[in-house]
C-alpha atoms as a PDB file:
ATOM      1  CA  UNK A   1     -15.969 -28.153   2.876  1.00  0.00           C
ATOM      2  CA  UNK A   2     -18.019 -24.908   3.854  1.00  0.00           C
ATOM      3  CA  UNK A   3     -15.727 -22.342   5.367  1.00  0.00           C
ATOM      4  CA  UNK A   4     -16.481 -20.127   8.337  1.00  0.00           C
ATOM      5  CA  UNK A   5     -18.563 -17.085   8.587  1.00  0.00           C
ATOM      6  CA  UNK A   6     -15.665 -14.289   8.335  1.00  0.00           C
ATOM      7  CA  UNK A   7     -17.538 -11.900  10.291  1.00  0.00           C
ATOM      8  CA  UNK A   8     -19.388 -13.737  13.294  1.00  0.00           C
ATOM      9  CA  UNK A   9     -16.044 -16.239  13.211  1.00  0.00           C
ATOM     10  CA  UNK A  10     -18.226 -19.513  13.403  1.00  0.00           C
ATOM     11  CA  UNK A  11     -15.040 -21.838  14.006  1.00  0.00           C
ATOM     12  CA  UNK A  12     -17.213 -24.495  15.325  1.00  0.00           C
ATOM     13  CA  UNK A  13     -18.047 -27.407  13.959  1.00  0.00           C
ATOM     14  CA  UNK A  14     -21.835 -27.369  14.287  1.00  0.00           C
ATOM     15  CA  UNK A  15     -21.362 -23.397  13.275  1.00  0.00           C
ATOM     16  CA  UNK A  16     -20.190 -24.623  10.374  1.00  0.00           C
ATOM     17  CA  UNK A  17     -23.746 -26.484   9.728  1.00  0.00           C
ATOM     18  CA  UNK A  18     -25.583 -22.922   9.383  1.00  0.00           C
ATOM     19  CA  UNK A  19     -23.252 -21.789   6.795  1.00  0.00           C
ATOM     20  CA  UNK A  20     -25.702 -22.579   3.735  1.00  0.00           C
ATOM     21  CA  UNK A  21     -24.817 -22.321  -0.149  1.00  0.00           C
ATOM     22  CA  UNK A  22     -26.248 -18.784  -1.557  1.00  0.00           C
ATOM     23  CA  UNK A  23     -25.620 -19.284  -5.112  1.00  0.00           C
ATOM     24  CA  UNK A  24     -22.128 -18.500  -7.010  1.00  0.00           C
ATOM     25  CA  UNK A  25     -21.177 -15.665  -9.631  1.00  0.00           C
ATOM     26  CA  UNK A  26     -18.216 -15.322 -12.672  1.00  0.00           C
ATOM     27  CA  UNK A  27     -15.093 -13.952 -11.684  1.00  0.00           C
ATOM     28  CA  UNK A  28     -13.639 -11.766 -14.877  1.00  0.00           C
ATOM     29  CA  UNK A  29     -10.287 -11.191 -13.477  1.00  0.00           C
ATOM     30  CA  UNK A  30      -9.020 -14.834 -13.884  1.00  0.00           C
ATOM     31  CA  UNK A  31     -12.438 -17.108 -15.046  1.00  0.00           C
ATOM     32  CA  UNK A  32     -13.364 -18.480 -12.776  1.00  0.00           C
ATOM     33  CA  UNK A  33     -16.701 -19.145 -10.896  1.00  0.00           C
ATOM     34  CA  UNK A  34     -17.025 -18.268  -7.069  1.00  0.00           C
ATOM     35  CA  UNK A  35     -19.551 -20.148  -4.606  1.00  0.00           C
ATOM     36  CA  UNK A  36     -21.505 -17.921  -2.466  1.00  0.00           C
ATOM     37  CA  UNK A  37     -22.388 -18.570   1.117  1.00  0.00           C
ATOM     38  CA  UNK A  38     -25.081 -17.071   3.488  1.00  0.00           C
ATOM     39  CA  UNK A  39     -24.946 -17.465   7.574  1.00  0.00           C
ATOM     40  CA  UNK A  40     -27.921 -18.053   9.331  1.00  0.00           C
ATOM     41  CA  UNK A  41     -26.274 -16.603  12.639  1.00  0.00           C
ATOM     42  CA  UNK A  42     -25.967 -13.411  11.736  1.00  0.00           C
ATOM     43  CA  UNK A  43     -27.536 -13.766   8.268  1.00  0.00           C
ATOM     44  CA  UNK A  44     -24.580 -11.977   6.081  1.00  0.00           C
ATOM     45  CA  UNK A  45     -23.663 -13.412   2.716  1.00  0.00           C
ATOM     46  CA  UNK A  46     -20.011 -13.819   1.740  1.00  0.00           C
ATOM     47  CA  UNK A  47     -17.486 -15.933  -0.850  1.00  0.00           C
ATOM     48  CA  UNK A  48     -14.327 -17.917  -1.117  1.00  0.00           C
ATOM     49  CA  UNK A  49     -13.141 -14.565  -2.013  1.00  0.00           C
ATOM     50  CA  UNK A  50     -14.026 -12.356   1.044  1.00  0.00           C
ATOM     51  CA  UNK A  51     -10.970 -11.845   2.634  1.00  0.00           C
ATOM     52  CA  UNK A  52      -8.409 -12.772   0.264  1.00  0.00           C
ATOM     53  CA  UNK A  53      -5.335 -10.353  -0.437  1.00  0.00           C
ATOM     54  CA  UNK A  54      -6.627 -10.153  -4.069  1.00  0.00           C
ATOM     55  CA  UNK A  55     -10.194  -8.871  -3.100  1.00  0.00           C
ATOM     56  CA  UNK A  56     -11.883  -6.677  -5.689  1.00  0.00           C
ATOM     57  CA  UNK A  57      -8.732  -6.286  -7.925  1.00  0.00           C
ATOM     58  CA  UNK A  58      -9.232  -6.830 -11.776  1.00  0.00           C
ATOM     59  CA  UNK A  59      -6.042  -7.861 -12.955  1.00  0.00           C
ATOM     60  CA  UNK A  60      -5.331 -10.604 -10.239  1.00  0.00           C
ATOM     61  CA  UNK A  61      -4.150 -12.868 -13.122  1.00  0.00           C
ATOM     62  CA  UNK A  62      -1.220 -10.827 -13.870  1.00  0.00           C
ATOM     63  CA  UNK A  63      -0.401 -10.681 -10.700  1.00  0.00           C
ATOM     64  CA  UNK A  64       2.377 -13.130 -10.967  1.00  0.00           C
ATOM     65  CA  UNK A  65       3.789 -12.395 -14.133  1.00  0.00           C
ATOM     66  CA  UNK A  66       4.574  -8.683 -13.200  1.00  0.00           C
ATOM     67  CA  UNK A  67       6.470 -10.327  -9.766  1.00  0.00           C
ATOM     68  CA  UNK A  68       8.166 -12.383 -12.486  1.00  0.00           C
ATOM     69  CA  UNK A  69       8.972  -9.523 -14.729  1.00  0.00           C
ATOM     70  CA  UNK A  70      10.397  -7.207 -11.535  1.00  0.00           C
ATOM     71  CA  UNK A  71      12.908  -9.746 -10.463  1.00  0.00           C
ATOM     72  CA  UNK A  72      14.112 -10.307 -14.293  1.00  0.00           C
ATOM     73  CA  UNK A  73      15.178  -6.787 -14.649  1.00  0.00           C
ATOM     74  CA  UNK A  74      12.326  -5.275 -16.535  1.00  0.00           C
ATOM     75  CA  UNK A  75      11.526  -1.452 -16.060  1.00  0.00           C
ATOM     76  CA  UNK A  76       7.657  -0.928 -14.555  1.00  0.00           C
ATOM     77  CA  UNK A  77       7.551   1.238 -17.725  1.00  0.00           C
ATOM     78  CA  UNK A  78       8.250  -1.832 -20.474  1.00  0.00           C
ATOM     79  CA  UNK A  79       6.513  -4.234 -18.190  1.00  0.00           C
ATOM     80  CA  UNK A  80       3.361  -1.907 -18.824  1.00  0.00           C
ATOM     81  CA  UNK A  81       3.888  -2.200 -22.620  1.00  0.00           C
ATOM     82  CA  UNK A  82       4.310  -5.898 -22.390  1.00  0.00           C
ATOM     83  CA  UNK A  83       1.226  -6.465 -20.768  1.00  0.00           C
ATOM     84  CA  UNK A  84      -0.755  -3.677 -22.158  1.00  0.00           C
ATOM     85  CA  UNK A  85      -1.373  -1.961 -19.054  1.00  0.00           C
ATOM     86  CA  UNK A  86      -1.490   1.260 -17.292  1.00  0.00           C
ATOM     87  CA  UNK A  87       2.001   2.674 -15.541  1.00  0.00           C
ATOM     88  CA  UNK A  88      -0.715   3.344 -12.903  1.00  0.00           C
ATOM     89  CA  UNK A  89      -1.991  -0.014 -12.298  1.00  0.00           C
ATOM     90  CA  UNK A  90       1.616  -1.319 -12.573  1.00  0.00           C
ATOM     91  CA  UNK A  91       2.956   0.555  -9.956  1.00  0.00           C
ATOM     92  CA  UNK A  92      -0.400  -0.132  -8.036  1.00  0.00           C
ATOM     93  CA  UNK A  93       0.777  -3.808  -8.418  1.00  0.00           C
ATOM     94  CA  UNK A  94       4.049  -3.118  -6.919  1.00  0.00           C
ATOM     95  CA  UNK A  95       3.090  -1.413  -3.969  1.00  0.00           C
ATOM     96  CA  UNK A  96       0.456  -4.562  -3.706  1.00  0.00           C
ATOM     97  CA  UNK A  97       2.888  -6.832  -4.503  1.00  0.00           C
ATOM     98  CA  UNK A  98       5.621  -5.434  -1.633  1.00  0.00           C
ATOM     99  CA  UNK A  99       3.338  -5.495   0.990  1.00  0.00           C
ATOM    100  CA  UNK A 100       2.580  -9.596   0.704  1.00  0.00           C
ATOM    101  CA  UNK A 101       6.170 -10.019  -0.108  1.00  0.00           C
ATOM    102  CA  UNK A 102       7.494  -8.062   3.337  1.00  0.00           C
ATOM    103  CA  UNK A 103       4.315 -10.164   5.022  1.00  0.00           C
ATOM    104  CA  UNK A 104       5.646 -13.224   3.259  1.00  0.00           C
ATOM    105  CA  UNK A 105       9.378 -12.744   4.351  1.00  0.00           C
ATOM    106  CA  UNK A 106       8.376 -11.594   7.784  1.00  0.00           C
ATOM    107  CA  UNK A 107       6.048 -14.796   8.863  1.00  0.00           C
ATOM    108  CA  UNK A 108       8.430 -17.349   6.835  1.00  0.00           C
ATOM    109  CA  UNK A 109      11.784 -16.769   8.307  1.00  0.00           C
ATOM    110  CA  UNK A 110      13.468 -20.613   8.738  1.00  0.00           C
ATOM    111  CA  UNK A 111      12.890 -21.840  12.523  1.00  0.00           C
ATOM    112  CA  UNK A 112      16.688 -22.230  13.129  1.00  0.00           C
ATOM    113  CA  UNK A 113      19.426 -20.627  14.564  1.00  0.00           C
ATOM    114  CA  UNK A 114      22.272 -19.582  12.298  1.00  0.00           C
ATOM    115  CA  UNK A 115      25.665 -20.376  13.084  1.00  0.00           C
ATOM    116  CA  UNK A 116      27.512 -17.803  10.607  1.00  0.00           C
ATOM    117  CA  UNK A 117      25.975 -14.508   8.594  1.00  0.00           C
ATOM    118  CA  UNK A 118      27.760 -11.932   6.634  1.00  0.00           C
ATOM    119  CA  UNK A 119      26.749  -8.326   7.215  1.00  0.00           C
ATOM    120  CA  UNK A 120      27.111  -5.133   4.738  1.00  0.00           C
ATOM    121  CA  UNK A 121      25.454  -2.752   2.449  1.00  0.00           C
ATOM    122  CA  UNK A 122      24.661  -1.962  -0.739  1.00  0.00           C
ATOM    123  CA  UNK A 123      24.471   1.990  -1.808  1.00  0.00           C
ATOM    124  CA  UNK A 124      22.354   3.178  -4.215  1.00  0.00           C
ATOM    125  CA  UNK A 125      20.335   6.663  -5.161  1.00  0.00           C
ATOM    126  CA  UNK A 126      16.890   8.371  -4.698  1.00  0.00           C
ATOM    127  CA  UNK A 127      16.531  10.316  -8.341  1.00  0.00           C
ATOM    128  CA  UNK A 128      19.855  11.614  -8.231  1.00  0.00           C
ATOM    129  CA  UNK A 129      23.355  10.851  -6.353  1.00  0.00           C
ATOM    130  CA  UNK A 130      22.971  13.778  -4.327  1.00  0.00           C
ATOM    131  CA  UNK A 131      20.370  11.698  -2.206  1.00  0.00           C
ATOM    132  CA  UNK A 132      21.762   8.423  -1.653  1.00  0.00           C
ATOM    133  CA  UNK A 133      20.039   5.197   0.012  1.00  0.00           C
ATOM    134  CA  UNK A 134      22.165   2.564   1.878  1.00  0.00           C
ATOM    135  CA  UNK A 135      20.564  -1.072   1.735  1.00  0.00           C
ATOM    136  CA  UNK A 136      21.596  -3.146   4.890  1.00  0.00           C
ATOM    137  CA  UNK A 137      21.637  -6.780   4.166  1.00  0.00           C
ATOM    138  CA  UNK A 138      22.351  -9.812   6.307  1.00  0.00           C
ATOM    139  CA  UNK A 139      22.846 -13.267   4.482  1.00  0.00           C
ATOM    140  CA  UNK A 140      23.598 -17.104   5.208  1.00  0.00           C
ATOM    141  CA  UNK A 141      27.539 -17.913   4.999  1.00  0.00           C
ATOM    142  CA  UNK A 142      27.392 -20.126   2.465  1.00  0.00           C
ATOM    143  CA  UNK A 143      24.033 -20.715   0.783  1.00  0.00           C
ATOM    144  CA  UNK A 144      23.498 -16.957   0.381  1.00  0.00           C
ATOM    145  CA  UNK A 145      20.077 -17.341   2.112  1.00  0.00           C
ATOM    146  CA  UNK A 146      18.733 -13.523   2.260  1.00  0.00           C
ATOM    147  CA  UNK A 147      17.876 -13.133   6.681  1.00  0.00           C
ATOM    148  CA  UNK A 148      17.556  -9.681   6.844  1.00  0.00           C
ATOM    149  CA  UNK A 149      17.505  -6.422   5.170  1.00  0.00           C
ATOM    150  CA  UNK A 150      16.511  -2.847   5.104  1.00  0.00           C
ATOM    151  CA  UNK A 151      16.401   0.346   3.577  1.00  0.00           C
ATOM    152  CA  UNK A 152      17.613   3.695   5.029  1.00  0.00           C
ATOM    153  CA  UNK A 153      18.715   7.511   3.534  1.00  0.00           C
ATOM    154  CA  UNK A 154      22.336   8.568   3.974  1.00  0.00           C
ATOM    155  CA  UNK A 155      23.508  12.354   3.590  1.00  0.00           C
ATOM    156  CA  UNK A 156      25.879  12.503   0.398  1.00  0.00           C
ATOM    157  CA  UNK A 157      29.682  12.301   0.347  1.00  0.00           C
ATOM    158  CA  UNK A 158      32.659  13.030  -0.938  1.00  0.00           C
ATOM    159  CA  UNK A 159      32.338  15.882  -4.069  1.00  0.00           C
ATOM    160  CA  UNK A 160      28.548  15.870  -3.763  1.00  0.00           C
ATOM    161  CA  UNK A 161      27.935  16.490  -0.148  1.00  0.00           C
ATOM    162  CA  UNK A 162      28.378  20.404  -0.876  1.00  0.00           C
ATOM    163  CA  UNK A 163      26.137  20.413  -4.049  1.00  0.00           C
ATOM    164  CA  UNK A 164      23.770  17.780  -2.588  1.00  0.00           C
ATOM    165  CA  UNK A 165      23.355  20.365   1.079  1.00  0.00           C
ATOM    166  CA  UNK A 166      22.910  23.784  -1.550  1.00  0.00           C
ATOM    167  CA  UNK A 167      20.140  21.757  -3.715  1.00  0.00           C
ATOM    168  CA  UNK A 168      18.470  19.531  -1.126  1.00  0.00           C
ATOM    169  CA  UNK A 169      19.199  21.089   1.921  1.00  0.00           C
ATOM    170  CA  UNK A 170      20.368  18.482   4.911  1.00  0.00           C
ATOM    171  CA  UNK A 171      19.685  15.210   4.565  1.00  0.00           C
ATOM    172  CA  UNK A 172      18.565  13.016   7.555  1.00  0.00           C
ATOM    173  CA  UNK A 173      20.869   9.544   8.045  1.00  0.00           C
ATOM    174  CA  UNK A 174      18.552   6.601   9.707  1.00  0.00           C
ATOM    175  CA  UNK A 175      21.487   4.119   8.743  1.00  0.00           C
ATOM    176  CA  UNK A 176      22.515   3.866  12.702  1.00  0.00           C
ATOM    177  CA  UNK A 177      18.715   3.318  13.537  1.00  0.00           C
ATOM    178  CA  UNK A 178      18.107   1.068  11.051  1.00  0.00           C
ATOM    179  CA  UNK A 179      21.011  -1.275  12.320  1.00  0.00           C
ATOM    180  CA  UNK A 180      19.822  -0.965  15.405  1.00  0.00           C
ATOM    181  CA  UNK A 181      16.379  -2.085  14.168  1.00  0.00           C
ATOM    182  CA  UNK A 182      17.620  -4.681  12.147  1.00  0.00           C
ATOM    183  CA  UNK A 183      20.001  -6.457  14.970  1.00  0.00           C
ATOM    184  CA  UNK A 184      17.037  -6.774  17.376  1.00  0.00           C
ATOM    185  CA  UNK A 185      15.515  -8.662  14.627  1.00  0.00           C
ATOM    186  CA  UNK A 186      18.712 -10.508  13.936  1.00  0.00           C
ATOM    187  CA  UNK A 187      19.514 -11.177  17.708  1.00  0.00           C
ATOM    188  CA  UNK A 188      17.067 -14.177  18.199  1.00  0.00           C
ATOM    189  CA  UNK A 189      18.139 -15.903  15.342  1.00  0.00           C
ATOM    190  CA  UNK A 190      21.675 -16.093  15.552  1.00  0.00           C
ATOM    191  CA  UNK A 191      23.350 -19.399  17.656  1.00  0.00           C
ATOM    192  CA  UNK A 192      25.281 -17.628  21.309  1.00  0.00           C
ATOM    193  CA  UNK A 193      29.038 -17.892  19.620  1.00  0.00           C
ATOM    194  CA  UNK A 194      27.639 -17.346  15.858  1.00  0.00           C
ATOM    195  CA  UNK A 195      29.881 -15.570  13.465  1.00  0.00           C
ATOM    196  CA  UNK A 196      29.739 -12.367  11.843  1.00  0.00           C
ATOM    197  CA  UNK A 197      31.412 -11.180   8.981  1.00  0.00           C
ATOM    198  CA  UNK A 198      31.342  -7.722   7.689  1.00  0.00           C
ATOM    199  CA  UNK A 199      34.229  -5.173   5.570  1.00  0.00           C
ATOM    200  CA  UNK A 200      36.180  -2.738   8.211  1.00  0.00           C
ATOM    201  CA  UNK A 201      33.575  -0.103   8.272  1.00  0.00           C
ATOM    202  CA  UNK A 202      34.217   1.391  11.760  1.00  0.00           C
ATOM    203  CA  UNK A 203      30.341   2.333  12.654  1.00  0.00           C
ATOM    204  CA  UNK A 204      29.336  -1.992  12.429  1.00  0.00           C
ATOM    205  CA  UNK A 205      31.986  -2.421  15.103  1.00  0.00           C
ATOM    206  CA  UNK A 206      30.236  -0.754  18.340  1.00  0.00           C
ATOM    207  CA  UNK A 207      26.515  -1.517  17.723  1.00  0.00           C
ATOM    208  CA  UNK A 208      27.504  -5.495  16.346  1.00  0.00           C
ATOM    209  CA  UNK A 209      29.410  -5.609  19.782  1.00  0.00           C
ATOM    210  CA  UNK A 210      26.542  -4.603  21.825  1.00  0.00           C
ATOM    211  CA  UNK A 211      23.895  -6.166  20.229  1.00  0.00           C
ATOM    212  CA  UNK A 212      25.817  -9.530  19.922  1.00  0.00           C
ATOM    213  CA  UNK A 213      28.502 -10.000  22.885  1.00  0.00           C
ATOM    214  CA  UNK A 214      29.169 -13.448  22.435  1.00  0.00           C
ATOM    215  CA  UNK A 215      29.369 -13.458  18.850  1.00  0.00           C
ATOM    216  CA  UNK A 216      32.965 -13.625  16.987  1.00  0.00           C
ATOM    217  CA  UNK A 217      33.135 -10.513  14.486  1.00  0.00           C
ATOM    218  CA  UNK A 218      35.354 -10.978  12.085  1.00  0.00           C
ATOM    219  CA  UNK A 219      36.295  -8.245   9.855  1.00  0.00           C
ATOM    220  CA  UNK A 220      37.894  -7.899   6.113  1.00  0.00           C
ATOM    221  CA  UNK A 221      39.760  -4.986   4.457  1.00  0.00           C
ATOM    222  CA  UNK A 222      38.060  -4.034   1.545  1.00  0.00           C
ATOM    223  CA  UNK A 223      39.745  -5.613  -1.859  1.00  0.00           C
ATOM    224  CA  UNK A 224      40.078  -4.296  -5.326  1.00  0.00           C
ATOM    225  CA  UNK A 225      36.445  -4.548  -7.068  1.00  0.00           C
ATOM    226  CA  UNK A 226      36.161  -6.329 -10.678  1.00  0.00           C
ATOM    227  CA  UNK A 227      34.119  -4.821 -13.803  1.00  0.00           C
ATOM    228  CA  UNK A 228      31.859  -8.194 -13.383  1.00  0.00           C
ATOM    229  CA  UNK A 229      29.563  -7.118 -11.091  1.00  0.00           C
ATOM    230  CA  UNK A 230      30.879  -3.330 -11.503  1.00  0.00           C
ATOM    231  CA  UNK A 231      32.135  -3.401  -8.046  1.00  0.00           C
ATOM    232  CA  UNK A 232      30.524  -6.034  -6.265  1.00  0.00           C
ATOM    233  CA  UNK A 233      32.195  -8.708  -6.816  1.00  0.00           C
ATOM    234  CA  UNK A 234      35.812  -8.822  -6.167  1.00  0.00           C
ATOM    235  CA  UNK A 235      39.262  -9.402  -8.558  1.00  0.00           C
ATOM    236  CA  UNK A 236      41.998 -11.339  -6.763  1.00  0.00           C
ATOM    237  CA  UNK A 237      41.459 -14.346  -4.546  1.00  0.00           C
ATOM    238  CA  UNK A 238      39.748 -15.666  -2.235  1.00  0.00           C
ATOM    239  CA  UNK A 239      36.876 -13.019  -1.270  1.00  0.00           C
ATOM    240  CA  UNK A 240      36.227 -14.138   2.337  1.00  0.00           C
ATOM    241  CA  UNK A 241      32.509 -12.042   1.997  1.00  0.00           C
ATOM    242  CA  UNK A 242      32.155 -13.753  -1.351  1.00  0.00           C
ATOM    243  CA  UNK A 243      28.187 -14.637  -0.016  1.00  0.00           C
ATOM    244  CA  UNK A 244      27.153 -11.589   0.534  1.00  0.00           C
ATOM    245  CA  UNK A 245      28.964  -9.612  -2.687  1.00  0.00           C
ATOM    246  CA  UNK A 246      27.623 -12.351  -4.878  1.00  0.00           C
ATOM    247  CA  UNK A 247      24.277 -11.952  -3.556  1.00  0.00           C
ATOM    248  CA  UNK A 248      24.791  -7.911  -4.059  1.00  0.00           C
ATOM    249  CA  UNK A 249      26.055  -8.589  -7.478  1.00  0.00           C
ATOM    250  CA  UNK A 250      22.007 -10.584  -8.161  1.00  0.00           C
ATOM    251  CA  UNK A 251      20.571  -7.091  -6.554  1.00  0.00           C
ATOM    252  CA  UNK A 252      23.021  -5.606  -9.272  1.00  0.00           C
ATOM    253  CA  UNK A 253      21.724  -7.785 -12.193  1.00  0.00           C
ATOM    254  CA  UNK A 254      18.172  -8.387 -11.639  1.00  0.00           C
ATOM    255  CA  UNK A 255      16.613  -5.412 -10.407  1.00  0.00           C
ATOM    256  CA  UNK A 256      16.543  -2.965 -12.898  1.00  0.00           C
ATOM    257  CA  UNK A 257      16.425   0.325 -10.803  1.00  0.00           C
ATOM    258  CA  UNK A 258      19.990  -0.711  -9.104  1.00  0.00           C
ATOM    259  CA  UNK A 259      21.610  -1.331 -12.461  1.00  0.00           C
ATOM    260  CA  UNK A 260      24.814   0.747 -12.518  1.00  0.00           C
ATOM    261  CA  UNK A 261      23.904   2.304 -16.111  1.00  0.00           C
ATOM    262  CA  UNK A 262      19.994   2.986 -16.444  1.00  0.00           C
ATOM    263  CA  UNK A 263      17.439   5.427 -17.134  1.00  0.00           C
ATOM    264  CA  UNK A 264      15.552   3.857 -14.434  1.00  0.00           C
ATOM    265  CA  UNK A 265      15.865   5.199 -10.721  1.00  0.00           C
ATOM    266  CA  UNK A 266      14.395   5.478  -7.875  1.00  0.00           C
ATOM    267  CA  UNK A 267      11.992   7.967  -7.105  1.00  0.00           C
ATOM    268  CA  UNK A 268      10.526   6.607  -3.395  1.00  0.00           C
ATOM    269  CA  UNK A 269      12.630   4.820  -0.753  1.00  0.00           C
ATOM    270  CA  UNK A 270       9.224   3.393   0.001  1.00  0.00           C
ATOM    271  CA  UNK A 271       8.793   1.455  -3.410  1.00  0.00           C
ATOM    272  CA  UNK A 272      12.855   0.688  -3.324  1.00  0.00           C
ATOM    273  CA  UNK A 273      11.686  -1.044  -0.703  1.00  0.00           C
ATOM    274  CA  UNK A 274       8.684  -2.706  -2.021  1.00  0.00           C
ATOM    275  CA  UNK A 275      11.201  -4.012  -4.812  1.00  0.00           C
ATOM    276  CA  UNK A 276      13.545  -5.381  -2.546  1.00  0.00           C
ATOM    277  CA  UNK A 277      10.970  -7.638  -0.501  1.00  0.00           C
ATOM    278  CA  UNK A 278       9.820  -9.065  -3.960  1.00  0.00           C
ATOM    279  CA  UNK A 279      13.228  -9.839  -4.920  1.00  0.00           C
ATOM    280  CA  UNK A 280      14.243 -11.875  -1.435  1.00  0.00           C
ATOM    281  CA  UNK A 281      11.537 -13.689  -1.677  1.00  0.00           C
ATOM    282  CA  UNK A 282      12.318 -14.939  -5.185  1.00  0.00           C
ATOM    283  CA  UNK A 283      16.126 -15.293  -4.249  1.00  0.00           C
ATOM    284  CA  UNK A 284      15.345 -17.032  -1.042  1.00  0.00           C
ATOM    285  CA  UNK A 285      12.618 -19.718  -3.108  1.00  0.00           C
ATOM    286  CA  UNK A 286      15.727 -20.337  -5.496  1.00  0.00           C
ATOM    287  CA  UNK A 287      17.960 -21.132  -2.637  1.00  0.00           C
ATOM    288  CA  UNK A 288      15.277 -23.417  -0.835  1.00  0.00           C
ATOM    289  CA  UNK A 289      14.610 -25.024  -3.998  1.00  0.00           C
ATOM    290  CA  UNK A 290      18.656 -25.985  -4.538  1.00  0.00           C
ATOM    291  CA  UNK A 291      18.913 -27.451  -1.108  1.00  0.00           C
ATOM    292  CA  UNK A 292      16.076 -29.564  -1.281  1.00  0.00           C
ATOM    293  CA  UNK A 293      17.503 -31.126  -5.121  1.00  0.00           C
ATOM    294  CA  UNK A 294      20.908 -31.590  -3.208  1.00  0.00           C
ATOM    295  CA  UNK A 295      19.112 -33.686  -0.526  1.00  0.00           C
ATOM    296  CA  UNK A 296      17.417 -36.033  -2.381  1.00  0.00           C
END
């Protein structure tokens, strides 16, 4: 079938008659050959590639081995050895590869309305742990489905806050607008008398309140953390927020700038971010995947 003209927009069926077939060329990057099409409205040529996310790049075949490799804990610096590539082009590929995964998340969210969610975050560092990052993460009760999250700088505490304001001067906190941002998106999703579970951190219990009335917020003092995990995961009992500190604990293990003891950091919030998207994705497809094998 001949597609439409992506610049006139000839959606038509009889539009679609003028499209004609203008030849076809190699495509390097993964071997295969393209067709080529010319419009006789307004007489511009184009291909089965014109538009595509992948348009013009040269190394579209790697494309999903390197969203493979990020999500198994490899460094962008080994995954350039393994693939004999540029740390340029790798990184390239992540910022590439964050964008259609935050597109992806954003436009595939599941059409229902969940009846109970567990909130929290996950803290991590921007080059050094005098600039920490708080992730804010919102999962499914239950199947750990990943529904929202988001990325936002905190000011240092504790024995660092003094060193951290001398070296880096004052650091802005977004983590109250970033709730805020991230419970309008939550809002719509949730049933009228859904629950909410979160830890006893006193700034969740004011903006959860507003932003979900009806809701029942249930909250949990903090237990004592196990090495499995290295803190995510909890030692005794039943962990009532075992969902979302198992699904922490994955962050933990398979991404490799949030490992507790690595030489790899983070040196943007912005490509934190990037990594994060990829990840959900691949968590949420593993998830989807499960549910369907226990169905049939």
């Amino acid at each position: 079938m001949r597609p439409s003209c992506p610049y006139c927009a000839l959606n038509s069926p009889d539009g679609r008659k003028r499209i004609s077939l203008f030849g076809r060329f190699y495509r390097k990057s993964d071997s295969r050959t393209i067709s080529r099409f010319k419009c006789g409205e307004c007489q511009k040529t184009f291909s089965t590639a014109t538009g595509h996310p992948c348009y013009r790049q040269n190394k579209r075949h790697i494309n999903e081995t390197i969203r493979k490799l990020l999500v198994s804990g490899v460094s962008l610096r080994w995954i350039s050895y393994l693939l004999k590539i540029s740390r340029t082009t790798t990184q390239r590929k992540l910022a590439f590869l964050g964008e259609q995964n935050r597109l992806f998340f954003n436009s595939k969210r599941p059409q229902l309305l969940f009846e109970s969610i567990q909130f929290d975050d996950l803290e991590t560092f921007e080059h050094t742990k005098c600039r920490p990052i708080s992730i804010l993460l919102a999962v499914e009760s239950g199947t750990r489905r990943i529904i929202e999250l988001d990325v936002a700088s905190m000011p240092a505490k504790g024995l660092l806050a003094s060193i951290a304001l001398k070296k880096y001067g004052k650091r802005k906190d977004e983590r109250w607008l970033k709730r805020e941002d991230l419970f309008k998106r939550l809002k719509p999703r949730l049933a009228r008398d859904a629950e909410i579970k979160s830890d006893q951190n006193p700034h969740y219990l004011r903006q959860i309140k507003r932003h979900f009335p009806d809701c029942v917020h249930q909250t949990f003092k903090g237990r004592k953390s196990a090495l499995t995990a290295q803190g995510e995961l909890k030692k005794i009992g039943f962990d009532p927020i075992f969902s979302l500190n198992h699904t922490c604990a994955m962050f933990r293990a398979n991404i490799n700038r949030l490992f507790r003891k690595t030489w790899c950091t983070t040196k943007r919030i912005d490509r934190l971010a990037d990594h994060l998207f990829i990840y959900a994705n691949f968590h949420n497809e593993r998830i989807e995947e499960k549910l369907k094998n226990r169905a049939i």
